[in-house]
Protein backbone atom coordinates (compact mmCIF):
# COMPACT_ATOMS: atom_id res chain seq x y z
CA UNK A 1 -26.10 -2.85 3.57
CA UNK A 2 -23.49 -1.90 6.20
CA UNK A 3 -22.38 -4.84 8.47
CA UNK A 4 -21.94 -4.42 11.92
CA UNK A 5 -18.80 -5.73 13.62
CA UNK A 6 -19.11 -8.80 15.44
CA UNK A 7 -16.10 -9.44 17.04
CA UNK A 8 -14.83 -7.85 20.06
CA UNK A 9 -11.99 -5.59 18.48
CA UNK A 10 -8.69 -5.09 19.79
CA UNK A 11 -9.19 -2.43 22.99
CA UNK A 12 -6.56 0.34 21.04
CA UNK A 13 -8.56 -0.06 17.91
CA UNK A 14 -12.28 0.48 19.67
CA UNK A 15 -10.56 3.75 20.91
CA UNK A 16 -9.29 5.14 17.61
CA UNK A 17 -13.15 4.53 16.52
CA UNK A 18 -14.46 6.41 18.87
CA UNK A 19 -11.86 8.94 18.55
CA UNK A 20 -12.87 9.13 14.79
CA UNK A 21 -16.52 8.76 15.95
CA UNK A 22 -16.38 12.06 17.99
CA UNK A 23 -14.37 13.89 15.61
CA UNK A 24 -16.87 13.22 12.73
CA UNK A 25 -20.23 13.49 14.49
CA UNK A 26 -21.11 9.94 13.15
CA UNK A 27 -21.37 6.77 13.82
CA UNK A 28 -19.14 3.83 12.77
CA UNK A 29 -19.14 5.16 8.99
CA UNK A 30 -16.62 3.15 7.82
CA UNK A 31 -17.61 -0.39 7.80
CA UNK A 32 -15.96 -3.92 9.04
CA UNK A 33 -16.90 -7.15 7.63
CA UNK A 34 -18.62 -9.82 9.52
CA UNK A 35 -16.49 -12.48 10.86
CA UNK A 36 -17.95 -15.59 10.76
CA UNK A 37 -18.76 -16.60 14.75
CA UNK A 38 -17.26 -19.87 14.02
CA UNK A 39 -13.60 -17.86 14.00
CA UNK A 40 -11.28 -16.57 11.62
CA UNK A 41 -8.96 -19.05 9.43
CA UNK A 42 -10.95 -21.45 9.32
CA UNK A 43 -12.37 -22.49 5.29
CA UNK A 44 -15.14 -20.47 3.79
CA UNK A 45 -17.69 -22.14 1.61
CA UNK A 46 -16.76 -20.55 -1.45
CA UNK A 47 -19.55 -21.39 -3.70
CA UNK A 48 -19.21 -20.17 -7.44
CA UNK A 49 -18.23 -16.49 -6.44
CA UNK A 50 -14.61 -15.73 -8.67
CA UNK A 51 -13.45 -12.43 -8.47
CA UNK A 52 -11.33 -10.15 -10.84
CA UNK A 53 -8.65 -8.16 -8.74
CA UNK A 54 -7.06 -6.03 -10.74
CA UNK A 55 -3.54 -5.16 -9.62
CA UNK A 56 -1.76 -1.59 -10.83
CA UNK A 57 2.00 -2.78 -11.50
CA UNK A 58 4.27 0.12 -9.93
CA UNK A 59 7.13 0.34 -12.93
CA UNK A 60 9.12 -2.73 -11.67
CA UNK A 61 9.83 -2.04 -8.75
CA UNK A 62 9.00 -3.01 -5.27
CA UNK A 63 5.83 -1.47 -4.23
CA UNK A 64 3.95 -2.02 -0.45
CA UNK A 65 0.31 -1.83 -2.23
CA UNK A 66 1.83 -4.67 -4.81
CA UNK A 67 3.28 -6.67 -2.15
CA UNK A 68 0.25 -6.13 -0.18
CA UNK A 69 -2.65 -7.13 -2.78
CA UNK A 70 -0.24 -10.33 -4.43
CA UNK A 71 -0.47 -11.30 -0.45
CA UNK A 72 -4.05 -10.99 -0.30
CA UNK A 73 -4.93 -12.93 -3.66
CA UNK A 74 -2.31 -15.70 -2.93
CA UNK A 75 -3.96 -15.95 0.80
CA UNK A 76 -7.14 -16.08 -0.97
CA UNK A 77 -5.75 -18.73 -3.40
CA UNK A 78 -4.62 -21.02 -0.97
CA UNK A 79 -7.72 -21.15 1.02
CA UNK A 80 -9.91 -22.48 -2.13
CA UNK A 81 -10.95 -19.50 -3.58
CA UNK A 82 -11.33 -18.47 -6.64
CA UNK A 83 -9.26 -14.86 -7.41
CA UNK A 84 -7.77 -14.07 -10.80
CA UNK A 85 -4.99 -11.59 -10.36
CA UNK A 86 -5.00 -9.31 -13.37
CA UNK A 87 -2.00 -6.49 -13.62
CA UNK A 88 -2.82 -3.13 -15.24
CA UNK A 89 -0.26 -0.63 -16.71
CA UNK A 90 2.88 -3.05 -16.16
CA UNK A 91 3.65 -6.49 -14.12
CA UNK A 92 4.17 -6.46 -10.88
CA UNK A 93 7.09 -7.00 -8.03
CA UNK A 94 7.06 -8.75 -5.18
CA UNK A 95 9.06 -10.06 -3.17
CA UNK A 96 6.91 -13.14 -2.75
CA UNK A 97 5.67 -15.46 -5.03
CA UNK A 98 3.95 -13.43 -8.00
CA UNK A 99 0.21 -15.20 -8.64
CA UNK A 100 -0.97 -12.68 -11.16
CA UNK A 101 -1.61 -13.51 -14.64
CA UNK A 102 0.97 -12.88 -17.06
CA UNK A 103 -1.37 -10.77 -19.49
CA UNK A 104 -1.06 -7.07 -18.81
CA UNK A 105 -4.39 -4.94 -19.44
CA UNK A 106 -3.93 -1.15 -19.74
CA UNK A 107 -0.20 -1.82 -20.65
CA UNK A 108 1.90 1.43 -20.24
CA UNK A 109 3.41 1.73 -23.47
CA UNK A 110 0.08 1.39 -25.33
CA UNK A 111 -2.48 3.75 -22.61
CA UNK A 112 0.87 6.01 -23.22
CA UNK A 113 0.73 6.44 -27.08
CA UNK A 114 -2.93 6.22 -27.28
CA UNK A 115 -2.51 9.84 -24.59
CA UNK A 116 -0.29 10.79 -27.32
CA UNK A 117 -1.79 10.23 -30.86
CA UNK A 118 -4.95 9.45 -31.60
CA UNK A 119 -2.90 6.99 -34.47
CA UNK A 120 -2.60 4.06 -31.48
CA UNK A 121 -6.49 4.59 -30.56
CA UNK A 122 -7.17 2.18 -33.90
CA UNK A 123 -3.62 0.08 -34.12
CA UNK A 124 -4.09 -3.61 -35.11
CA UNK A 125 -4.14 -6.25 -32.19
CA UNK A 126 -0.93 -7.96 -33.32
CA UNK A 127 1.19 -4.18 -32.37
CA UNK A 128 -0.83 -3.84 -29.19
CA UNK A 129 0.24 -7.40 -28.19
CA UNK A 130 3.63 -6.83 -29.30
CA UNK A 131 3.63 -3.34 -27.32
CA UNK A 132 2.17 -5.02 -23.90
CA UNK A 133 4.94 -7.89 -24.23
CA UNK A 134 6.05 -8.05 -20.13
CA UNK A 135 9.78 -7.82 -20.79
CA UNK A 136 8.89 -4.59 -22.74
CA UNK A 137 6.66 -3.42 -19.84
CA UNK A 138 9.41 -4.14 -17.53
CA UNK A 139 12.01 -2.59 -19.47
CA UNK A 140 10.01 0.68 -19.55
CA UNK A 141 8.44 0.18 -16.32
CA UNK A 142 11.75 1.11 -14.44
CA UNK A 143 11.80 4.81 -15.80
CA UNK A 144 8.52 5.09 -15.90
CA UNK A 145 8.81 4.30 -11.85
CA UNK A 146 10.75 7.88 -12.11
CA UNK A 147 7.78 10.03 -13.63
CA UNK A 148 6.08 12.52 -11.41
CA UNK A 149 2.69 12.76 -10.72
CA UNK A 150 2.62 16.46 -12.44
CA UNK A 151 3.61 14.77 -15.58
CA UNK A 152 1.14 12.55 -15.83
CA UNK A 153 -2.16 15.06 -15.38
CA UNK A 154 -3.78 14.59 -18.84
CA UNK A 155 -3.47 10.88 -18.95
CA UNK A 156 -4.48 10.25 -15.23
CA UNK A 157 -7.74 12.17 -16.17
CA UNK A 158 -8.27 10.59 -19.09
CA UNK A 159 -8.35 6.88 -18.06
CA UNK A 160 -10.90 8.55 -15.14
CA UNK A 161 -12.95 9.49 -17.81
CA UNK A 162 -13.50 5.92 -19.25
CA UNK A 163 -15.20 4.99 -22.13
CA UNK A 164 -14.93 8.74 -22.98
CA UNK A 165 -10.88 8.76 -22.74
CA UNK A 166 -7.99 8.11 -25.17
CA UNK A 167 -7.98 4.76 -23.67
CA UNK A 168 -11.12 3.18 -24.73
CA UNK A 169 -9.53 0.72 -26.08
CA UNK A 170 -7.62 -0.54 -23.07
CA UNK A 171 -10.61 -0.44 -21.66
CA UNK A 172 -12.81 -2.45 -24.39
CA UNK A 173 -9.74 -4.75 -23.95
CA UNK A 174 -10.09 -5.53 -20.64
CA UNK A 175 -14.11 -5.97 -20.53
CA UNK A 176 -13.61 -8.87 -23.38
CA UNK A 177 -11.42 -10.89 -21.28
CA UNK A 178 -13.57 -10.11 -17.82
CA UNK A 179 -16.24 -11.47 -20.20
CA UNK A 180 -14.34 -14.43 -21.00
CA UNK A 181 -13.26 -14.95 -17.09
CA UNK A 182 -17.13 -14.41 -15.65
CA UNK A 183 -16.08 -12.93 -12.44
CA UNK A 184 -18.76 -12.21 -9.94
CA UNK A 185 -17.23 -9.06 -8.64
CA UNK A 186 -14.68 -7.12 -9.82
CA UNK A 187 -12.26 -5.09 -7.47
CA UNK A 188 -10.36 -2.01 -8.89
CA UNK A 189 -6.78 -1.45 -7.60
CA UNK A 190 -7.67 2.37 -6.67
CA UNK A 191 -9.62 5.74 -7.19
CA UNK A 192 -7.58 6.55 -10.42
CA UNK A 193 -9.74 3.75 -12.20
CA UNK A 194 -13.33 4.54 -11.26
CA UNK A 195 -14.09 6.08 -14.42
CA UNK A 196 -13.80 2.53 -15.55
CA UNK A 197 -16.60 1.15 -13.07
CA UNK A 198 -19.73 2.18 -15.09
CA UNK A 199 -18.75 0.43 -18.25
CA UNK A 200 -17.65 -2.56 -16.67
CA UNK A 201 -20.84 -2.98 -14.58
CA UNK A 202 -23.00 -2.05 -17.88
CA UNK A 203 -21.12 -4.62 -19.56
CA UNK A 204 -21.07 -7.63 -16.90
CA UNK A 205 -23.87 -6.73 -14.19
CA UNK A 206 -21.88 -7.60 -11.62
CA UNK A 207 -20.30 -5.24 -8.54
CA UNK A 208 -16.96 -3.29 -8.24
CA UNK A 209 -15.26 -3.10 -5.53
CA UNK A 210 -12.33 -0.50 -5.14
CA UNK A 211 -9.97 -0.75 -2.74
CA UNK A 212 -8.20 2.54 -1.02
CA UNK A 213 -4.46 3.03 -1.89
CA UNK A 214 -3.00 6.44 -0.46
CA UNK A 215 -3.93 7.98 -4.34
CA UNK A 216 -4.47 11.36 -2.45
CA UNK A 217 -0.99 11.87 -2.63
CA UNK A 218 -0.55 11.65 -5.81
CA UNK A 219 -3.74 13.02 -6.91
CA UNK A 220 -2.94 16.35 -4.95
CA UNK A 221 0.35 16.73 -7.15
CA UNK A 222 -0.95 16.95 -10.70
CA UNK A 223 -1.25 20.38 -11.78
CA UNK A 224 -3.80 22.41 -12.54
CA UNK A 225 -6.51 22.33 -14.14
CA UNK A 226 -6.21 18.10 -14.10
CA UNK A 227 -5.82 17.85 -10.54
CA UNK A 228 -9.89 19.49 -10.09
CA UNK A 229 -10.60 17.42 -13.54
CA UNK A 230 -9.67 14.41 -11.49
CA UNK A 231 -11.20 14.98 -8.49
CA UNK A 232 -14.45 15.96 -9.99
CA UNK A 233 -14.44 12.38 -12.11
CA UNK A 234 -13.00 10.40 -9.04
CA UNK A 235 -16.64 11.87 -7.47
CA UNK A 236 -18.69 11.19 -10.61
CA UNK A 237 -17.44 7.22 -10.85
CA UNK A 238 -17.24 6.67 -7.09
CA UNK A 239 -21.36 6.64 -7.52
CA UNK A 240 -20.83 3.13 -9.46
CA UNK A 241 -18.67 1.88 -7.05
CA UNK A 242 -20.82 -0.79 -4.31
CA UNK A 243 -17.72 -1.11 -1.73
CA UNK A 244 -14.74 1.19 -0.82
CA UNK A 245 -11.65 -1.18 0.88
CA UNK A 246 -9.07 0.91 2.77
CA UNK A 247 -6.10 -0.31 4.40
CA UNK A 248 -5.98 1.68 7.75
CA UNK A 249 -9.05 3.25 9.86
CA UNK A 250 -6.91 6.54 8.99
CA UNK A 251 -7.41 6.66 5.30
CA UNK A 252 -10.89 5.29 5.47
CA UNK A 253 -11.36 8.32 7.34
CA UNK A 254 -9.39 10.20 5.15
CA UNK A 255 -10.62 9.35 1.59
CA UNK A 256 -14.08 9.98 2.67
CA UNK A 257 -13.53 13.38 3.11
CA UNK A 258 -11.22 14.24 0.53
CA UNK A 259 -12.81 12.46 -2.28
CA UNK A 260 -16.36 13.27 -1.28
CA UNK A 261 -17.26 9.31 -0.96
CA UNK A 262 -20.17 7.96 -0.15
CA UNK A 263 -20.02 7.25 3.65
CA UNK A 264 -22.45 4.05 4.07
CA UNK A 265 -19.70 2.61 1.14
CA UNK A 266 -16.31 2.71 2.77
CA UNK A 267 -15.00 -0.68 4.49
CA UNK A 268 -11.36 -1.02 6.63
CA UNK A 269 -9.88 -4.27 6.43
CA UNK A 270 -6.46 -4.44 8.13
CA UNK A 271 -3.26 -5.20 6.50
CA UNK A 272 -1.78 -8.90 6.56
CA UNK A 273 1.28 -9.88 6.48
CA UNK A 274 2.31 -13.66 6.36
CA UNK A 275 3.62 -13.59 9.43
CA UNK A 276 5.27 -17.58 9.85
CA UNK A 277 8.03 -15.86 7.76
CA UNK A 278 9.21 -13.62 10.13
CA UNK A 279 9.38 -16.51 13.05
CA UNK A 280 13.31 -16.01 13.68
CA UNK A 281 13.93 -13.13 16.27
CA UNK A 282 16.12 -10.23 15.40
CA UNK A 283 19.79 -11.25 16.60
CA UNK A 284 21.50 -8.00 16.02
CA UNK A 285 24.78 -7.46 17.82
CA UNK A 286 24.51 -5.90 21.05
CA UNK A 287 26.75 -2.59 20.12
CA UNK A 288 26.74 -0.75 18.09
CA UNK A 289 22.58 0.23 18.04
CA UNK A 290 21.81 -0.32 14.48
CA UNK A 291 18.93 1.92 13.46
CA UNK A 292 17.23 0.77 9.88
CA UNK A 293 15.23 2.54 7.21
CA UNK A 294 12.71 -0.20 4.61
CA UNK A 295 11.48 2.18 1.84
CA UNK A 296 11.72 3.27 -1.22
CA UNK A 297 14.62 6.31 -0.94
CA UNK A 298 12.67 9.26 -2.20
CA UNK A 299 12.22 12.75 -0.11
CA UNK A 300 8.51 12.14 0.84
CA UNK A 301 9.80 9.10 2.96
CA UNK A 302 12.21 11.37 4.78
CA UNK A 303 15.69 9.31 4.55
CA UNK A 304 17.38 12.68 4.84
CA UNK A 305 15.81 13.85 8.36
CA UNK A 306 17.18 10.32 9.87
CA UNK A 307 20.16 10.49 8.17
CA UNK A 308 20.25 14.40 10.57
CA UNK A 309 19.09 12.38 13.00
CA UNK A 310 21.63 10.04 12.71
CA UNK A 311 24.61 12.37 12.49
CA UNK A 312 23.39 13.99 15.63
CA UNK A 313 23.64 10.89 17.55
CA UNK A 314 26.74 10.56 16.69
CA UNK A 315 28.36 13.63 17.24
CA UNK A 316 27.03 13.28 20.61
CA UNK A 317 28.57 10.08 21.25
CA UNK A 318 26.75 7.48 20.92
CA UNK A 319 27.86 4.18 19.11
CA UNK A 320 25.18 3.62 16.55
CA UNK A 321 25.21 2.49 13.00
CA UNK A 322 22.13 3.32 9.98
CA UNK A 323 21.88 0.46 7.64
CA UNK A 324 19.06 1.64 4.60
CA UNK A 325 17.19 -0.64 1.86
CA UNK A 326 14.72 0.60 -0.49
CA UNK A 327 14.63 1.11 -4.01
CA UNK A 328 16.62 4.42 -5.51
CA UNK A 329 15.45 5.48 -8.75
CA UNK A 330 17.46 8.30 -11.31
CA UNK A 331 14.91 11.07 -10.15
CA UNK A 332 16.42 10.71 -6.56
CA UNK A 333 19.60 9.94 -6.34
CA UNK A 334 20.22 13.75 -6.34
CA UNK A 335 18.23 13.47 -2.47
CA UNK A 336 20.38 10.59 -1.53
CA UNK A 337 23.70 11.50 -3.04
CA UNK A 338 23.46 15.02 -0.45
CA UNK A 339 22.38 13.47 2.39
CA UNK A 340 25.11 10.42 1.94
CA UNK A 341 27.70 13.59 1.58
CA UNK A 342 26.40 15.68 5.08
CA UNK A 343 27.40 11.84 6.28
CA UNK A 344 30.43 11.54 5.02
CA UNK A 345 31.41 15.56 5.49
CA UNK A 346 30.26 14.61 9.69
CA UNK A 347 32.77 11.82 9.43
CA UNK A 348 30.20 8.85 10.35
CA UNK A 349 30.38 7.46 6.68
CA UNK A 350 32.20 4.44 8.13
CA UNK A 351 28.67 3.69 10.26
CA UNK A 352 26.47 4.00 6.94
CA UNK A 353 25.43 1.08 4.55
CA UNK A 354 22.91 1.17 1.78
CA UNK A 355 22.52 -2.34 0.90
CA UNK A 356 19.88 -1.70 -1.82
CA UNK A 357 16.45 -3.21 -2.91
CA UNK A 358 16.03 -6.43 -0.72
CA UNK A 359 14.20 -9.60 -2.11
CA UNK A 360 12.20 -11.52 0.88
CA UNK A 361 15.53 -13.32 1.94
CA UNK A 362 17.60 -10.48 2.13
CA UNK A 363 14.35 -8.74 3.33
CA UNK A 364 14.61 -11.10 6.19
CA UNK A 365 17.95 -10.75 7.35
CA UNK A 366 17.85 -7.02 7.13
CA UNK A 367 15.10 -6.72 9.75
CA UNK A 368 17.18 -9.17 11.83
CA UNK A 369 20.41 -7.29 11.64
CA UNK A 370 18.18 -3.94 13.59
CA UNK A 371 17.56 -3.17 16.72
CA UNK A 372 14.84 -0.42 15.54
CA UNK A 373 12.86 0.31 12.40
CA UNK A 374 12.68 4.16 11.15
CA UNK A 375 10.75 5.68 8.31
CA UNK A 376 10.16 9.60 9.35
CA UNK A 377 7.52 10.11 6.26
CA UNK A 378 6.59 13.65 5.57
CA UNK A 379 3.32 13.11 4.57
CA UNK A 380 0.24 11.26 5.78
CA UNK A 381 1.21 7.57 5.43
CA UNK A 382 -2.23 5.80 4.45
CA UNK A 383 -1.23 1.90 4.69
CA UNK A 384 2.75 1.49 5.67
CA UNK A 385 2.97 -2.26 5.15
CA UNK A 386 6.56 -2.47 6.14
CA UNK A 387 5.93 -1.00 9.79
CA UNK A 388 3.76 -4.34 10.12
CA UNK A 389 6.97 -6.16 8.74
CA UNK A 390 9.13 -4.64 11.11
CA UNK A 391 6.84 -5.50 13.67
CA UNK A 392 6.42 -9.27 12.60
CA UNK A 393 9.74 -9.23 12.95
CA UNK A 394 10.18 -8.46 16.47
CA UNK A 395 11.89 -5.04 15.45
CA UNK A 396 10.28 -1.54 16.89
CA UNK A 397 9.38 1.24 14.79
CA UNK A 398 9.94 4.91 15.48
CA UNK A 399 7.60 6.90 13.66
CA UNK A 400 6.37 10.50 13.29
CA UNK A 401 2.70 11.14 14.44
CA UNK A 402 1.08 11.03 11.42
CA UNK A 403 -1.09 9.92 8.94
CA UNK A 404 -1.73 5.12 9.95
CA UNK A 405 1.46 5.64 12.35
CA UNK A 406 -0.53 6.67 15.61
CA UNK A 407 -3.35 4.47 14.55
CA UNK A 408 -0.87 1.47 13.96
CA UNK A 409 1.05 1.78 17.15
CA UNK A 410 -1.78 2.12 19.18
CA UNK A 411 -2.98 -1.33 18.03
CA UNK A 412 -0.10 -3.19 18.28
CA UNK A 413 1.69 -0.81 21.07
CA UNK A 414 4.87 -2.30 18.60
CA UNK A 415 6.69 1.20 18.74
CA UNK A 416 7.34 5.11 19.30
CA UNK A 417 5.08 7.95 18.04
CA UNK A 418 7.02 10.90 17.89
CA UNK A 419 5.98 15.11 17.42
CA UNK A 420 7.82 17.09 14.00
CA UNK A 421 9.46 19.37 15.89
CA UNK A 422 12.31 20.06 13.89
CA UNK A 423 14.03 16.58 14.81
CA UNK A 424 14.19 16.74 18.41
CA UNK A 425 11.34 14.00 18.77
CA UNK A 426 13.04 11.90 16.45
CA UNK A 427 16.19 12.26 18.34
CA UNK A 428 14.92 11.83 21.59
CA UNK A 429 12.34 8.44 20.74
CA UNK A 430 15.65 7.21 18.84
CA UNK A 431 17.56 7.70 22.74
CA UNK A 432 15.13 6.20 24.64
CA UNK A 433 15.38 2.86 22.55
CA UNK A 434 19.22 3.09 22.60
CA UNK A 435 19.24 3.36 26.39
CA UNK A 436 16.48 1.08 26.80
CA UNK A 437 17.42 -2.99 25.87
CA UNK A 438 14.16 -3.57 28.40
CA UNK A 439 11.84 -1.09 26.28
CA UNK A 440 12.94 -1.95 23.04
CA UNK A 441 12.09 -6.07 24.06
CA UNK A 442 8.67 -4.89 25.40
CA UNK A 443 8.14 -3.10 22.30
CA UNK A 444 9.51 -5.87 20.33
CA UNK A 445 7.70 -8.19 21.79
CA UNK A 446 4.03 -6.31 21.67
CA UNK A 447 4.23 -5.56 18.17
CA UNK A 448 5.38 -9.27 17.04
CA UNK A 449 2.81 -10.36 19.09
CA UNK A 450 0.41 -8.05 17.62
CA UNK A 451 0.72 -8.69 14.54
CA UNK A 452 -0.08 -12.52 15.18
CA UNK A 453 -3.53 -11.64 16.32
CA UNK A 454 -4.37 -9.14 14.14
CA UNK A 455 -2.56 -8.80 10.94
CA UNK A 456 -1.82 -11.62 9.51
CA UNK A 457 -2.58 -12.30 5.62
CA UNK A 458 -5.51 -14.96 6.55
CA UNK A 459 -6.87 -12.34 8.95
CA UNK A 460 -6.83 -9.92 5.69
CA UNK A 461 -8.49 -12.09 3.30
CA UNK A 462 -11.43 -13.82 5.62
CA UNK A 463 -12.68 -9.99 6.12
CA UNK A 464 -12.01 -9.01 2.26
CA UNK A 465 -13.94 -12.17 1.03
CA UNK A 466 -17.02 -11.53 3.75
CA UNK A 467 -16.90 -7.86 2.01
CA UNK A 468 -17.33 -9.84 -1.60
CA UNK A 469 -19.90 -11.95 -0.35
CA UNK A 470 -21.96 -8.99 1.48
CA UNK A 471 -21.66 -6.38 -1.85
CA UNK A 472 -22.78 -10.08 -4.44
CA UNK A 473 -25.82 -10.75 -2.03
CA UNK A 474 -27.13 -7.00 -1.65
CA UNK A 475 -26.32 -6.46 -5.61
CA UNK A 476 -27.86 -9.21 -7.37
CA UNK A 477 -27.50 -9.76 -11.32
């Protein structure tokens, strides 16, 4: 069933195989689709395959695995074929145009109650309707966006459990209308609904598909005993799963080890990103060196070390400003409100600028205000779709060597890699770009170009949609 790649891949790519290759003891485990040898872009023959992507909403806010799979099914869209984008817990946020359906499945509110009391189990249609209303799910959806994964441990196991979980319903729910719809493949938006794979296949005879979404990290937080209850039913379901997506080499890599996958199952298709919207070139001014960070403010994306980072720089001299966006939610603003005070105590609070969440035009000029991109995560990053926006943008990235970074600046060759060493590697990659107008262009100019070739949205869906058509030939109905 595996398809072997038929393109000549980028030269930094073929080495991080190989490099995963010898580390493993295996071959090229996870798998790439076939191109078609008449070239990428160009129309497929779509025939009567529709899929079913379903889409986890993230709370209503701006999320890079949203952003990223509303990309892929409006790509998909455009080119003819036929994907119906269907949102699970609450509607999504993007700052593009939004082609999902307006029906919610799983709605928050109701998989919520139905954890709670086994009352909402057997509630009337009209209250479940009223309950999954999108302005409700919204509404909620923005404090939900606050709750910790170690809140959450009973009702993350239970939807992995299925048709055997408080949420049957949901569930029952959402095979009637895939009945209604027909699909020919159904993809799940991560590992935290593969207890759902066995009943859906049961019910439709048809394939699921799950795509790969950085869920160790949040898996790894609930507490015990649900975080082994998951894992053990994220191993169970994974055997009705025919395809595993991931985002980055990396996390293909990584999710077949930590979630005991089956390795002839797991796929890597890169990250797209529409890149004719980034055509303008950054035109920040030439002094001071304005450093950016693009993420959601939260400790695990480490705001505070460059906002160290950025002090440092300036008590040493150096003329820079740091200009943030990314969404800040109640169970933060604790983090942010003591890292903007070590600013202000240092005296550089006059250099500092939170702007906020950015929609795509604000999104836009934000990149073009920088002269270099920073997001010094402090775990194992398995996508980071706004280092590829960065990059389309012209603007390089300085990154800690971790988790997709290495793997993404090797292929693009769009930024700096730098060691945790207690900020001195952060400090000193940040230096070389400030004293370096001809290394940040080259930079600039290699990842923008990069991109281009590589990781742009149509590149993204032509290799998802030879993935459908490869898992509906080898798995019949």
């Amino acid at each position: 069933m595996a398809a072997d790649v038929e393109r000549s891949l980028n030269p930094h790519l073929t080495r991080i195989q190989s490099s995963a290759n010898r580390h493993l003891g295996a071959g090229d485990f996870f798998l790439r689709a076939k191109r078609e040898r008449t070239g990428v872009g160009r129309e497929a023959n779509t025939g009567s395959m529709r899929v079913a992507y379903l889409i986890a909403g993230a709370g209503g806010v701006y999320c890079g695995s949203c952003m990223r799979d509303n990309r892929l099914a409006a790509t998909l869209i455009e080119q003819g074929r036929d994907v119906v984008l269907m949102p699970l817990y609450t509607p999504i946020r993007t700052d593009e145009h939004d082609v999902s359906q307006r029906r919610v499945h799983y709605g928050g509110i109701n998989a919520y109650l139905q954890q709670k009391s086994a009352f909402f189990q057997h509630t009337p249609k009209a209250l479940d309707r009223l309950l999954d209303a999108p302005a409700l799910l919204r509404g909620v959806g923005r404090f939900a966006a606050n709750t910790r994964a170690e809140d959450l441990g009973q009702m993350t196991v239970s939807v992995l459990r299925g048709p055997d979980g408080a949420q049957r319903k949901e569930l029952d729910k959402l095979i009637a209308t895939l009945r209604e719809l027909r699909p020919s493949l159904v993809n799940l938006p991560n590992l935290m609904f593969v207890g759902t794979a066995g009943a859906v296949k049961a019910a439709l005879r048809i394939p699921v598909v799950c795509t790969l979404a950085g869920e160790d990290i949040f898996l790894d937080a609930l507490p015990q005993p649900h975080r082994d209850e998951a894992f053990a039913l994220v191993v169970s379901g994974a055997a009705d799963i025919d395809r595993f997506v991931a985002p980055t080499r990396y996390y293909a890599t990584h999710a077949l080890r930590h979630f005991d996958l089956p390795r002839d199952r797991v796929s890597y298709v890169p990250m797209g990103v529409r890149a004719g919207d980034f055509e303008s070139p950054p035109t920040p001014t030439s002094k001071p060196f304005t450093i950016g960070y693009l993420a959601r403010i939260c400790p695990e994306k480490g705001l505070a070390a460059l906002c160290d980072a950025f002090i440092r720089l300036r008590s040493a001299g150096t003329n820079c400003r740091l200009r943030v966006a990314g969404y800040l939610g109640g169970a933060d603003r604790a983090y942010y409100e003591k890292a903007r005070r070590r600013i202000a105590e240092r005296g550089c609070d006059d250099a500092f600028e939170y702007v906020g969440e950015v929609d795509r035009t604000r999104k836009l000029a934000f990149l073009g205000s920088l002269h270099a991109v920073c997001v010094p995560a402090e775990y194992h990053e398995a996508k980071g779709f706004y280092v590829l926006e960065a990059m389309a943008a012209g603007v390089p990235v300085v990154l800690p060597r971790r988790g997709s970074f290495p793997e993404l600046i090797e292929a693009t060759g769009g930024g700096l890699l730098y060691d945790s060493d207690g900020g001195e590697g952060l400090d000193r990659s940040l230096r070389r770009l400030i004293d370096d107008e001809t290394l940040r262009r080259r930079l600039g100019d290699a990842g923008r170009r990069a991109v281009r070739e590589s990781f742009t949205d149509r590149v993204m869906a032509d290799e998802t949609w030879a993935i459908y058509q490869e898992v509906c030939a080898s798995c019949p109905s």
